[in-house]
Protein backbone atom coordinates (compact mmCIF):
# COMPACT_ATOMS: atom_id res chain seq x y z
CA UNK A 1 -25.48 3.78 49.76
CA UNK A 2 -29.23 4.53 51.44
CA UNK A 3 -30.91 6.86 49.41
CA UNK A 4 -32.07 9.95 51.23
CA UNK A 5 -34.39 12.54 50.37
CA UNK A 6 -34.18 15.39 48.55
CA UNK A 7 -33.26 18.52 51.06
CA UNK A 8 -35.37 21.24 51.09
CA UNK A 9 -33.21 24.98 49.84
CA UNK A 10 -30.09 24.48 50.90
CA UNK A 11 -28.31 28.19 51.87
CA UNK A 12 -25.34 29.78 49.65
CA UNK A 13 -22.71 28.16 51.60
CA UNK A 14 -24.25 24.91 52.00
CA UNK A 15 -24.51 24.93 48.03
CA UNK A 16 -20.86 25.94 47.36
CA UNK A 17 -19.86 23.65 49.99
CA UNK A 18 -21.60 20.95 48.28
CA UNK A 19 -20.21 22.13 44.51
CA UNK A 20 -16.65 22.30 45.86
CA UNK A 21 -16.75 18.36 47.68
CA UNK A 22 -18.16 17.53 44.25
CA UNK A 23 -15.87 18.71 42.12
CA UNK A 24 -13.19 17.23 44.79
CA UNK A 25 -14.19 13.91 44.77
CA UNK A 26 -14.90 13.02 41.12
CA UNK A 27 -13.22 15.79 39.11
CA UNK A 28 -9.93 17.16 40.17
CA UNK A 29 -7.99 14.41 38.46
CA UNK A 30 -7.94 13.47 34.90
CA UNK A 31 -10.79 11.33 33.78
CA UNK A 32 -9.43 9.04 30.49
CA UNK A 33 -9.77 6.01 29.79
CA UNK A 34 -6.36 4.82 29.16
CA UNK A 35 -4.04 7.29 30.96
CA UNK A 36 -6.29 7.17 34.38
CA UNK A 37 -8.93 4.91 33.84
CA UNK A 38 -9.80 4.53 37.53
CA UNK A 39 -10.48 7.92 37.65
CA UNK A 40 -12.91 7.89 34.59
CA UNK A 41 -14.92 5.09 36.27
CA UNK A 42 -14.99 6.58 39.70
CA UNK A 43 -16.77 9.80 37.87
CA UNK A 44 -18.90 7.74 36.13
CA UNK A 45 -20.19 5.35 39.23
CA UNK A 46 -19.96 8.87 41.75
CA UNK A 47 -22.42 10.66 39.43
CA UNK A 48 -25.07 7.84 39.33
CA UNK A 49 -25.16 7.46 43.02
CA UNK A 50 -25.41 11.23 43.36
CA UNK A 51 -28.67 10.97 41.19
CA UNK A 52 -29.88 7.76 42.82
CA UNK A 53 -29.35 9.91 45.65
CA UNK A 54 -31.28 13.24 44.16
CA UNK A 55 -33.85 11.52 41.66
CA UNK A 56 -35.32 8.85 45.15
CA UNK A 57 -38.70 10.38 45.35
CA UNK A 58 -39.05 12.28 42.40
CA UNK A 59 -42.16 11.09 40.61
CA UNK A 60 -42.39 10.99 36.43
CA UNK A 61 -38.46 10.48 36.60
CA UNK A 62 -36.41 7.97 35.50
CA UNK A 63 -32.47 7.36 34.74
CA UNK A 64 -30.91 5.16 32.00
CA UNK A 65 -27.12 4.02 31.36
CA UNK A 66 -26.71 4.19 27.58
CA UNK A 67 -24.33 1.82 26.42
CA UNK A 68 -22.06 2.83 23.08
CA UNK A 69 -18.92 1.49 21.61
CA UNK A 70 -16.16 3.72 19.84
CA UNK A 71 -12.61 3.53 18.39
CA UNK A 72 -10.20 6.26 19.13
CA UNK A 73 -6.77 6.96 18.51
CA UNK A 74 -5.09 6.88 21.25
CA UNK A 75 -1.69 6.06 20.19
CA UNK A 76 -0.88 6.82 16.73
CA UNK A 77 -2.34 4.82 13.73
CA UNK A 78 -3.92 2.54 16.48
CA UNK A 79 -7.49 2.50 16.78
CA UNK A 80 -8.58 1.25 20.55
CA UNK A 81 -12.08 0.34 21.14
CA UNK A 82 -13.21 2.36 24.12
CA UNK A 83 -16.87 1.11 26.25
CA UNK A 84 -18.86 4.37 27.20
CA UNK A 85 -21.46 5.28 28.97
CA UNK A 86 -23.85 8.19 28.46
CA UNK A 87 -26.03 8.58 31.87
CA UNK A 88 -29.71 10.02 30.94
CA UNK A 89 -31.99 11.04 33.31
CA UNK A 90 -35.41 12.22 32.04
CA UNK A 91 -38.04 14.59 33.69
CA UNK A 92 -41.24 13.77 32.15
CA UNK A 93 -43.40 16.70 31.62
CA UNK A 94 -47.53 16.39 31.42
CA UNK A 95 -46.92 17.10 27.60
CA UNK A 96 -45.02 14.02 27.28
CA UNK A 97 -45.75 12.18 23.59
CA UNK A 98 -47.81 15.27 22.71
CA UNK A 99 -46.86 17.49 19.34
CA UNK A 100 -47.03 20.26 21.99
CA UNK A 101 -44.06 18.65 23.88
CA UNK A 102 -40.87 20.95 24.06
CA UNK A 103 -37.84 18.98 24.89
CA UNK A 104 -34.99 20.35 26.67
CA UNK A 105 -31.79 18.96 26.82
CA UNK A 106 -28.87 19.96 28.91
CA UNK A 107 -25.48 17.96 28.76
CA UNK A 108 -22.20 18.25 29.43
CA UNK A 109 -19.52 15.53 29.58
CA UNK A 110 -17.59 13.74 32.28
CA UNK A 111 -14.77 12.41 31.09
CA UNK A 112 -11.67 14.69 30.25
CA UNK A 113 -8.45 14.95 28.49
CA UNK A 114 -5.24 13.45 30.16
CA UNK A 115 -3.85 16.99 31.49
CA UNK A 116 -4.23 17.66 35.19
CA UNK A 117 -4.31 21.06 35.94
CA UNK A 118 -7.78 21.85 33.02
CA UNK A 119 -9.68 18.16 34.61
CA UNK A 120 -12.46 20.40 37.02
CA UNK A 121 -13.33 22.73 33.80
CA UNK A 122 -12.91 19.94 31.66
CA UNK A 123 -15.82 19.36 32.12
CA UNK A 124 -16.14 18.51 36.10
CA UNK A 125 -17.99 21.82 36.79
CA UNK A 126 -19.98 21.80 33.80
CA UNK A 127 -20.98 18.24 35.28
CA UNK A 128 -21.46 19.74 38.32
CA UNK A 129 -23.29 22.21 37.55
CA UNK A 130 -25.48 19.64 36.31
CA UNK A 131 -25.99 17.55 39.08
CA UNK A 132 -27.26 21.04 41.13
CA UNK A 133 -29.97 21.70 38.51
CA UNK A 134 -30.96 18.26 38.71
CA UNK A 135 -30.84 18.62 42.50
CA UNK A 136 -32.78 21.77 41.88
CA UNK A 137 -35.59 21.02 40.02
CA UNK A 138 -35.94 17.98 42.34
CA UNK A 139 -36.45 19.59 45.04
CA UNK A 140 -39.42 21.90 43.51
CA UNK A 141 -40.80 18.70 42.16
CA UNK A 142 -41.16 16.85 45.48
CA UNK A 143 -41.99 20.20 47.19
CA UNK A 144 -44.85 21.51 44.75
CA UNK A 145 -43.11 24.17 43.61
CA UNK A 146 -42.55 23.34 40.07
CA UNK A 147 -45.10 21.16 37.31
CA UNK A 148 -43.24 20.43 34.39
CA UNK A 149 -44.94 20.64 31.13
CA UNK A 150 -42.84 19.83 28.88
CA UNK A 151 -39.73 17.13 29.22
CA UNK A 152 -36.15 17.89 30.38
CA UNK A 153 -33.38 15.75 29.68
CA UNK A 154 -29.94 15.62 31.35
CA UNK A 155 -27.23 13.63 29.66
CA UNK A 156 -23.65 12.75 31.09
CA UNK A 157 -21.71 12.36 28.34
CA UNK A 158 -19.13 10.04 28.07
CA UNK A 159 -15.86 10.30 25.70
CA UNK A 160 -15.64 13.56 24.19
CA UNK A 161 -12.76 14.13 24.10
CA UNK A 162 -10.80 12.10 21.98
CA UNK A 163 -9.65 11.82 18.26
CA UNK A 164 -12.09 9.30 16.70
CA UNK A 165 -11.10 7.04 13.69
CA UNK A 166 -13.00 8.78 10.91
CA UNK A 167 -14.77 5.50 9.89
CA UNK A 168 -16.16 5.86 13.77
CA UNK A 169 -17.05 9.11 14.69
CA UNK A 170 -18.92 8.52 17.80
CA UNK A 171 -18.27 10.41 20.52
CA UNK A 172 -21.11 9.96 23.49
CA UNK A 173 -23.33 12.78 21.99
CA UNK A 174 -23.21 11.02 18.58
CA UNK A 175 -24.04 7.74 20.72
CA UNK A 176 -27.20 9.56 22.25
């Protein structure tokens, strides 16, 4: 897709109208890797093209795909090697590879258990939610509303939210 730029405010309704197609598209279905794993990947490829989309002109920005392997038990006494994907995108501030540089970091994952009903809160709207403060802090970027001083971090996380061989505990956040 074309990238566009980043809107200028949006209104109440355009935002919740935005959240809700969101959550739609990528979320309302289970996102795991063995019971739906189109799903998973269409979260994970719809949330990189949203920041493509967002991130365009933002200067000092830039987005990385961190690659991490895991085994999980999926079945019973079967470990299964699982490929994730932890999606990064990092504002740098003007303190950037100072002592005086406070990092924040704000996560939340995108894949989910293999239940239906629980896949937006598990953890679509946190993912969401996300994605809008991204979109947010964007937007006062481009606009010259906002200097950052200090970095911010956003990290997709990918598979959270499975039991992990104990030799192997890496989930995505252990990964990042």
């Amino acid at each position: 897709q074309p990238p566009v730029k980043v809107a200028m405010r949006s209104t109440a309704s355009e935002r919740m109208s935005r959240y809700r197609s969101l959550l739609l598209e990528y979320f309302d279905a289970p996102r795991h890797p063995f019971i739906n794993e189109e799903n998973w990947l269409y979260a994970r490829t719809g949330i990189i093209n949203e920041l493509e989309r967002i991130l365009y002109k933002v200067p000092n920005v830039t987005m990385e795909i961190q690659d991490f392997h895991t085994d999980i038990l999926y079945k019973p006494n079967e470990p299964t090697t699982v490929e994730g994907k932890n999606i990064i995108v990092t504002f740098h501030g003007r303190n950037r590879g100072t002592a005086g540089d406070e990092i924040l970091l704000i996560g939340s994952h995108y894949d989910s258990d293999n239940t239906g009903p629980l896949s937006l809160n598990d953890d679509g709207s946190g993912v969401v939610a996300m994605l809008e403060v991204v979109r947010g802090l964007s937007d006062a970027i481009v606009n010259k509303r906002a200097v950052l001083l200090n970095t911010v971090i956003f990290v997709a996380f990918d598979v959270q939210r499975f039991e992990h061989v104990k030799t192997v505990p890496r989930t995505g956040t252990g990964a990042y």
